[in-house]
Structure formats: structure tokens, C-alpha cells
Protein backbone atom coordinates (compact mmCIF):
# COMPACT_ATOMS: atom_id res chain seq x y z
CA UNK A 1 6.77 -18.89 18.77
CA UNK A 2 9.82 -17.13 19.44
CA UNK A 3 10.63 -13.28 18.69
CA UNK A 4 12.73 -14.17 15.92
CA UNK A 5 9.60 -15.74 14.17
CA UNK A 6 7.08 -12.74 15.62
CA UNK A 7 9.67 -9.96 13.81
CA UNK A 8 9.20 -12.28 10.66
CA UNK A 9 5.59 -12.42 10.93
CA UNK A 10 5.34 -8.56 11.57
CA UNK A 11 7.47 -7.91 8.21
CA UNK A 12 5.62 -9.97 5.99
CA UNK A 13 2.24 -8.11 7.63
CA UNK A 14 3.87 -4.42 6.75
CA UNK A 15 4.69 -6.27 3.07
CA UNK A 16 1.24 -7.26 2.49
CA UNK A 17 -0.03 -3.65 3.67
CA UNK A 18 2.16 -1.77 1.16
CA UNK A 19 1.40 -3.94 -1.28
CA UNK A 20 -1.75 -3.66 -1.23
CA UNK A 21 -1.83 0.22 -2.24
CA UNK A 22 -1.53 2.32 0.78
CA UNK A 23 1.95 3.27 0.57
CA UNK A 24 3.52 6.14 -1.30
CA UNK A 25 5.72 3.90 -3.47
CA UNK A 26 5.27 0.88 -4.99
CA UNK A 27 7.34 -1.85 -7.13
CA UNK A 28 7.34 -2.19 -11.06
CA UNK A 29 5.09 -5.11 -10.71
CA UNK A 30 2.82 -3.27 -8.07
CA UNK A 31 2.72 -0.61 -10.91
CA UNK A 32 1.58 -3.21 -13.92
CA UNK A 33 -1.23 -4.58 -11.54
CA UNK A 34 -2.83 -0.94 -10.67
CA UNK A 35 -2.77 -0.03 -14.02
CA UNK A 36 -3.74 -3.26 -15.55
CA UNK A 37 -0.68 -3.20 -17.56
CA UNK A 38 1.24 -6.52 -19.23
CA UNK A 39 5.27 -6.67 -17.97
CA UNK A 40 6.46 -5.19 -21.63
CA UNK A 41 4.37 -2.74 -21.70
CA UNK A 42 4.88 -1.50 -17.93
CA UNK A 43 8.61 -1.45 -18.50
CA UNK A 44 8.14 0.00 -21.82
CA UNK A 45 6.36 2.80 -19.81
CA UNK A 46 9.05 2.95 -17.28
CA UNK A 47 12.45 2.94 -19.78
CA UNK A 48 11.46 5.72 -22.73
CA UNK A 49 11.91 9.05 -22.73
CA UNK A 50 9.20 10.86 -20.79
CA UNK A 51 7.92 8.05 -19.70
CA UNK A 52 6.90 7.01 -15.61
CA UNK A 53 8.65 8.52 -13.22
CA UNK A 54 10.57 6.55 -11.02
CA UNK A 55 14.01 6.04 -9.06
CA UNK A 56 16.52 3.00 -9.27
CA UNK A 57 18.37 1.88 -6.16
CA UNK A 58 20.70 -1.30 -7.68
CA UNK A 59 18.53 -3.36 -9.95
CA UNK A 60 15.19 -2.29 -7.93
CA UNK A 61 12.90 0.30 -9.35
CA UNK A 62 10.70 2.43 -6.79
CA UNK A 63 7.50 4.75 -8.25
CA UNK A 64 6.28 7.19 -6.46
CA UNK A 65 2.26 6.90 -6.56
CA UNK A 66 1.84 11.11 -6.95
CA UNK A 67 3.91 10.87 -9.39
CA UNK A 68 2.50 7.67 -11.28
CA UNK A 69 -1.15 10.54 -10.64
CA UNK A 70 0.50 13.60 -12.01
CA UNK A 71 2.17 11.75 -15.12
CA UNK A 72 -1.23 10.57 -16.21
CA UNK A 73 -2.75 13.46 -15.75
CA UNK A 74 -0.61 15.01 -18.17
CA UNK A 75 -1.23 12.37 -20.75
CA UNK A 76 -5.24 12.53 -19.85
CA UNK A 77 -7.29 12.27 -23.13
CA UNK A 78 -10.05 15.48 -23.57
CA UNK A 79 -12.32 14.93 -26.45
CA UNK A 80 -12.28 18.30 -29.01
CA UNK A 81 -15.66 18.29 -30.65
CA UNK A 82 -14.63 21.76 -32.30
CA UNK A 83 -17.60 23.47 -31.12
């Protein structure tokens, strides 16, 4: 195997790694899978109004993970039983 084909080998590794959850961004689709989301509904989520955090670079959307926390945290359902 030449170096060429190790660097290539070594990328896809690093892609698998992130993509498995241990970075501190992920992709849209990364996104729909940890949250068990369909595609509408994840870009639904992404495109209103105080909706998920996240930053475009060109056509590519990039979520920060804290964020992804802190906005559901916000939106965290607490049961009232008036008492």
C-alpha cells in the first residue's frame, strides 16, 4: 500500500470516529439519527424560528452537540400536577 492510500485509509478512520458521536459537531443527518428524527422533521427543526442551533458554511450545515443539549433543555417537558 502506498502513503497515498494509508492518508486515505486514516481519513475515512477519523470519519467513522466523528461520526459515530464523539465529536463536538455533527452533520444534519448525524443530528436526525441521535435524535431519532425523520429528514422533514430534522430540517423542520433546523430552518424555523428558534429552532436548532447551528452554522452554515456553503450548502453544509454544522451543529454544535452543547448546543443541540442546551436547546433541549430549554424545551424539556416538567409535568404541573398543581399541587
Amino acid at each position: 500500500m502506498d502513503r497515498s492510500s494509508e492518508n486515505v485509509d486514516r481519513s475515512k478512520e477519523a470519519e467513522g470516529t466523528q461520526a459515530a458521536g464523539s465529536g463536538e459537531f455533527c452533520s444534519a443527518e448525524e443530528l436526525r439519527q441521535w435524535l431519532g428524527l425523520g429528514r422533514t422533521k430534522t430540517f423542520e427543526l433546523l430552518n424555523r424560528p428558534g429552532g436548532i442551533p447551528h452554522y452554515r458554511v456553503g450548502r453544509r450545515i454544522i451543529i454544535r452537540r452543547q448546543e443541540v443539549l442546551a436547546w433541549l433543555e430549554e424545551r424539556r417537558f416538567r409535568f404541573d400536577d398543581g399541587s
